[in-house]
N, C-alpha and C. Protein backbone atom coordinates (compact mmCIF):
# COMPACT_ATOMS: atom_id res chain seq x y z
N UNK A 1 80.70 30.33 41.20
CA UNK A 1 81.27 29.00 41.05
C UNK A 1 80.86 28.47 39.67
N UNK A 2 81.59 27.84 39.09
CA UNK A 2 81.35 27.23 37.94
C UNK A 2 81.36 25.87 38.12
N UNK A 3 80.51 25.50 37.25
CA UNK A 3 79.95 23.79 36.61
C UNK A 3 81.03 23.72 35.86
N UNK A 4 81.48 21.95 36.36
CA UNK A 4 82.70 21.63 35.37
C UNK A 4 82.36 21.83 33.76
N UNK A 5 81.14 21.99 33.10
CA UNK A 5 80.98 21.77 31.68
C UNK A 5 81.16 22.89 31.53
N UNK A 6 80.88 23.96 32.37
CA UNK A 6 80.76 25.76 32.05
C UNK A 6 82.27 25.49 31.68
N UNK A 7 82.79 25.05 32.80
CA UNK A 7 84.41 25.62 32.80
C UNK A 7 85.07 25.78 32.25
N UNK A 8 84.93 24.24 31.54
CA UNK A 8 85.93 23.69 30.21
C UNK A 8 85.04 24.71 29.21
N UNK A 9 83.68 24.93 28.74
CA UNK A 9 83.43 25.37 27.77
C UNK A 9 84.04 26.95 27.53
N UNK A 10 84.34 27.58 29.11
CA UNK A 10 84.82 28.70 29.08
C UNK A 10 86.14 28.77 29.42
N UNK A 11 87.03 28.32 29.08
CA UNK A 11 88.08 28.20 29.83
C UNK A 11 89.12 28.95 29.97
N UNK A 12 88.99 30.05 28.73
CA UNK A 12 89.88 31.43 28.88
C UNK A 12 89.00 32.08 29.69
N UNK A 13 88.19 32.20 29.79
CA UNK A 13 87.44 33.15 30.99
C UNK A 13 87.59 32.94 32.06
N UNK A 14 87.74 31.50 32.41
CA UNK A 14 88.53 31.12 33.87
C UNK A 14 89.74 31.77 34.30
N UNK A 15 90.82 31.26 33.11
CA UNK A 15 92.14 31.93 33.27
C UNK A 15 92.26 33.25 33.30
N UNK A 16 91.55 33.79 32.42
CA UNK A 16 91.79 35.22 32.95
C UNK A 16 91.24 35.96 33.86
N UNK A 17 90.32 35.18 34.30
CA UNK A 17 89.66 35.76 36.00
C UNK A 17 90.36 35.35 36.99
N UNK A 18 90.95 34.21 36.87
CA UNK A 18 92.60 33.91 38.02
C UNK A 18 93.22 34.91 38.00
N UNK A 19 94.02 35.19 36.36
CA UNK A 19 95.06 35.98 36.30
C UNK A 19 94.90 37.46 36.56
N UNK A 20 93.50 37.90 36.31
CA UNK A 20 93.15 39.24 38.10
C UNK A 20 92.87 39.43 39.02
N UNK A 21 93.60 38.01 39.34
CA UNK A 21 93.11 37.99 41.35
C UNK A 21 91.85 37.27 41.77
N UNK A 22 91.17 36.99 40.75
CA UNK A 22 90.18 36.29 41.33
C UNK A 22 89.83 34.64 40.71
N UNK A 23 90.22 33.71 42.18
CA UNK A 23 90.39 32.67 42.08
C UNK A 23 89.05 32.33 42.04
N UNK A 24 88.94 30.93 41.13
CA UNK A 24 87.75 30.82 40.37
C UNK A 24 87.41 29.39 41.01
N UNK A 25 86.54 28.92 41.27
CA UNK A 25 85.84 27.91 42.48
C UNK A 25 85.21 26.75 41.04
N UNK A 26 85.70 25.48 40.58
CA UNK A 26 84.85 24.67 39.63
C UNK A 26 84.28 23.44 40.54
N UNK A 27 83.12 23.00 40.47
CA UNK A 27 82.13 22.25 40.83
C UNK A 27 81.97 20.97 39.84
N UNK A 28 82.04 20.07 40.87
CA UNK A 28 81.58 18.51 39.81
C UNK A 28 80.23 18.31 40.53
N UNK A 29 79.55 18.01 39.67
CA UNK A 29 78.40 16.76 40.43
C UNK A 29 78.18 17.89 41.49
N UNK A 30 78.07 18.93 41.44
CA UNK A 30 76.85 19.72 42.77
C UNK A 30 77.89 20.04 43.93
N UNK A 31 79.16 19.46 43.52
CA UNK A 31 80.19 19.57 44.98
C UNK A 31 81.31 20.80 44.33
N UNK A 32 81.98 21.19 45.39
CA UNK A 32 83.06 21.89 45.54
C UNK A 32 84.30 20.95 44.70
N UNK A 33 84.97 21.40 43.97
CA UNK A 33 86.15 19.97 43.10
C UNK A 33 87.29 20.96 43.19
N UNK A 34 87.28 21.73 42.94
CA UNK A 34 88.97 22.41 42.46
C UNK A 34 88.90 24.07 42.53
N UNK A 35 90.09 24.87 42.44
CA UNK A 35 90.17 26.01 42.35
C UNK A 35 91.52 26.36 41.53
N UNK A 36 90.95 27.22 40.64
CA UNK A 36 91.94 27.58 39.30
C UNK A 36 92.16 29.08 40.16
N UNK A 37 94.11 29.49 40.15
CA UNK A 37 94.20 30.55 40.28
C UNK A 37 95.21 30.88 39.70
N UNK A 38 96.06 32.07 39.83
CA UNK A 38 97.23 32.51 39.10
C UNK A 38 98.15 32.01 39.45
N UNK A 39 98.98 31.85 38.54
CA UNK A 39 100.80 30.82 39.35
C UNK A 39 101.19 31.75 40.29
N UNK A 40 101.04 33.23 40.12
CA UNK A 40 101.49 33.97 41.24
C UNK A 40 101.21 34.20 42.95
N UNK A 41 99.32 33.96 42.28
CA UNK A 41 99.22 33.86 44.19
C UNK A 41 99.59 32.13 44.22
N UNK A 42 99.47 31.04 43.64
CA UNK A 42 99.74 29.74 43.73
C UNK A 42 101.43 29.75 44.64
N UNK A 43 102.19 30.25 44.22
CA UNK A 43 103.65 30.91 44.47
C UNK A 43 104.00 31.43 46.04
N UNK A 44 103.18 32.18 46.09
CA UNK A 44 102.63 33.40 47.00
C UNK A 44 102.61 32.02 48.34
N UNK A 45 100.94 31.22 48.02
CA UNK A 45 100.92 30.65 48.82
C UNK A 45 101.61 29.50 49.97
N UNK A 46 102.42 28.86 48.76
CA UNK A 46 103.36 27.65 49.08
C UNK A 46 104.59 28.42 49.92
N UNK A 47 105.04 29.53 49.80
CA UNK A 47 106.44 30.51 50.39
C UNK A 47 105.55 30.98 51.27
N UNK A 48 104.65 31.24 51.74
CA UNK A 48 103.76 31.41 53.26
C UNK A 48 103.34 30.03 54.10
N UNK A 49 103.46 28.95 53.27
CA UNK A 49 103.21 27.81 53.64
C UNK A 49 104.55 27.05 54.21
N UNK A 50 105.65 27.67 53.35
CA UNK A 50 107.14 26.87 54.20
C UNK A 50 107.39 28.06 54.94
N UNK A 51 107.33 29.13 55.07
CA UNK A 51 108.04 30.05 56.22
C UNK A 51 107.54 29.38 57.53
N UNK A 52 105.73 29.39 57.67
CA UNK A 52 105.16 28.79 58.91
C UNK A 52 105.83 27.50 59.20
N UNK A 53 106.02 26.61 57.92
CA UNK A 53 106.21 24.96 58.59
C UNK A 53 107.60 25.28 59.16
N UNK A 54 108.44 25.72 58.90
CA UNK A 54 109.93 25.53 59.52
C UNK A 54 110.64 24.37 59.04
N UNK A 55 111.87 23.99 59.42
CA UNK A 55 112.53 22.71 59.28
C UNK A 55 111.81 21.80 60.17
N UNK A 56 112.85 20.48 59.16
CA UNK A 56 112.28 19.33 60.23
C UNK A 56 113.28 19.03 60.94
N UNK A 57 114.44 19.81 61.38
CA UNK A 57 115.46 19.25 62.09
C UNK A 57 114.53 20.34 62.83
N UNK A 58 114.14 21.90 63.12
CA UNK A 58 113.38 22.67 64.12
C UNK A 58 112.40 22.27 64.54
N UNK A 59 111.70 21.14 64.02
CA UNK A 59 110.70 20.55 64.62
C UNK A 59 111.35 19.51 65.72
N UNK A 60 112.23 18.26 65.01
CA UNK A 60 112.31 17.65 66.08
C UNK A 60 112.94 18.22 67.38
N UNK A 61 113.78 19.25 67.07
CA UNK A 61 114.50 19.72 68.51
C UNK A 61 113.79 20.78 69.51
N UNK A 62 112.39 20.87 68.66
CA UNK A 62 111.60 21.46 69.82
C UNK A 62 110.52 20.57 71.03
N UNK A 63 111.27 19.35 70.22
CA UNK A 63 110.73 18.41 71.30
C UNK A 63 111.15 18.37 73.00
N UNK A 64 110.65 17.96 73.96
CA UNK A 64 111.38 18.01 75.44
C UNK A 64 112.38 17.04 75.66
N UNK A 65 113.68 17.33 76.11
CA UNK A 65 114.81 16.64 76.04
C UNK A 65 114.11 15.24 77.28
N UNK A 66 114.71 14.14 77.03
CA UNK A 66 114.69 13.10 77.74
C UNK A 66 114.78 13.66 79.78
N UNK A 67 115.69 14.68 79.52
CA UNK A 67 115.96 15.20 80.80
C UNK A 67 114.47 15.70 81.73
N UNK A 68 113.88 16.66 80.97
CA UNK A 68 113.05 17.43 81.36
C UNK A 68 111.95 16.18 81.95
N UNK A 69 111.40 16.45 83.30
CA UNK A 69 110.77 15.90 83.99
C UNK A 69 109.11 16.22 83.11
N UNK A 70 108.56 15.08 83.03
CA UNK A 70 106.98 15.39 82.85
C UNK A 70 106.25 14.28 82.79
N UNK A 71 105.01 14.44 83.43
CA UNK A 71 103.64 13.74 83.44
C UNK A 71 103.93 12.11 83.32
N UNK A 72 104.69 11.77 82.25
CA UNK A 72 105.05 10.36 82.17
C UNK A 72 105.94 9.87 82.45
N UNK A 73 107.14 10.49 82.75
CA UNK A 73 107.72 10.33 83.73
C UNK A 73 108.38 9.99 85.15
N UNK A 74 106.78 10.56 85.46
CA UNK A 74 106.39 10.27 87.08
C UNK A 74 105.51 8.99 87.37
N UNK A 75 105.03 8.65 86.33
CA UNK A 75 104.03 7.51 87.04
C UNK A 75 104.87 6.61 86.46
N UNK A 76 104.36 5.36 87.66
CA UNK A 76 105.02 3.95 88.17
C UNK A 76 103.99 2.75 87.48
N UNK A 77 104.62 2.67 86.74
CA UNK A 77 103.80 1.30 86.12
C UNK A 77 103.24 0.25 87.01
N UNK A 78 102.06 -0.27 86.78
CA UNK A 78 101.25 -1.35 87.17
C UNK A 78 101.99 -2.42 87.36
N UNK A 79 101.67 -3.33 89.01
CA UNK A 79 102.20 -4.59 88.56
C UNK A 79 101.19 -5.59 87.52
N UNK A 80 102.56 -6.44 87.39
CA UNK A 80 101.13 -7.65 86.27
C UNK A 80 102.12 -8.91 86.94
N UNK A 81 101.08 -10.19 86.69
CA UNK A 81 101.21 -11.09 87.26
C UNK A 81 100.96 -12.29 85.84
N UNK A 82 102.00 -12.94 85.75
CA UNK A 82 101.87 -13.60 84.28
C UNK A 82 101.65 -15.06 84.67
């Protein structure tokens, strides 16, 4: 992991340790801050990231139709007395 001052001071050494696969971890202040990698796995990741999400019209219609009986459904609301 690199210190943000390393980083910037090295900063082709970053990039080109992305650009062979190995994504490079920079640190602020003692913490975890960012990760520099290649546009290709960057690429890579986001087209593995929309195959899983699906549409949002496939999302809403995997919802349970109004029809389908369930859990809330069945129970009978409380009386109240105003």
């Amino acid at each position: 992991m690199w210190t943000l001052q390393d980083a910037k001071n090295r900063f082709s050494a970053v990039v080109d340790a992305a650009l062979a696969g190995q994504p490079q971890e920079v640190s602020r202040r003692g913490k975890p801050a960012v990760v520099v990698l290649s546009a290709a796995d960057y690429a890579r990741m986001r087209a593995a990231a929309t195959e899983r999400r699906g549409s949002f019209v496939q999302h809403l219609l995997s919802f349970p139709s109004p029809a389908t009986p369930d859990e809330r459904t069945q129970v009978a609301p409380r009386d109240v007395s105003f």
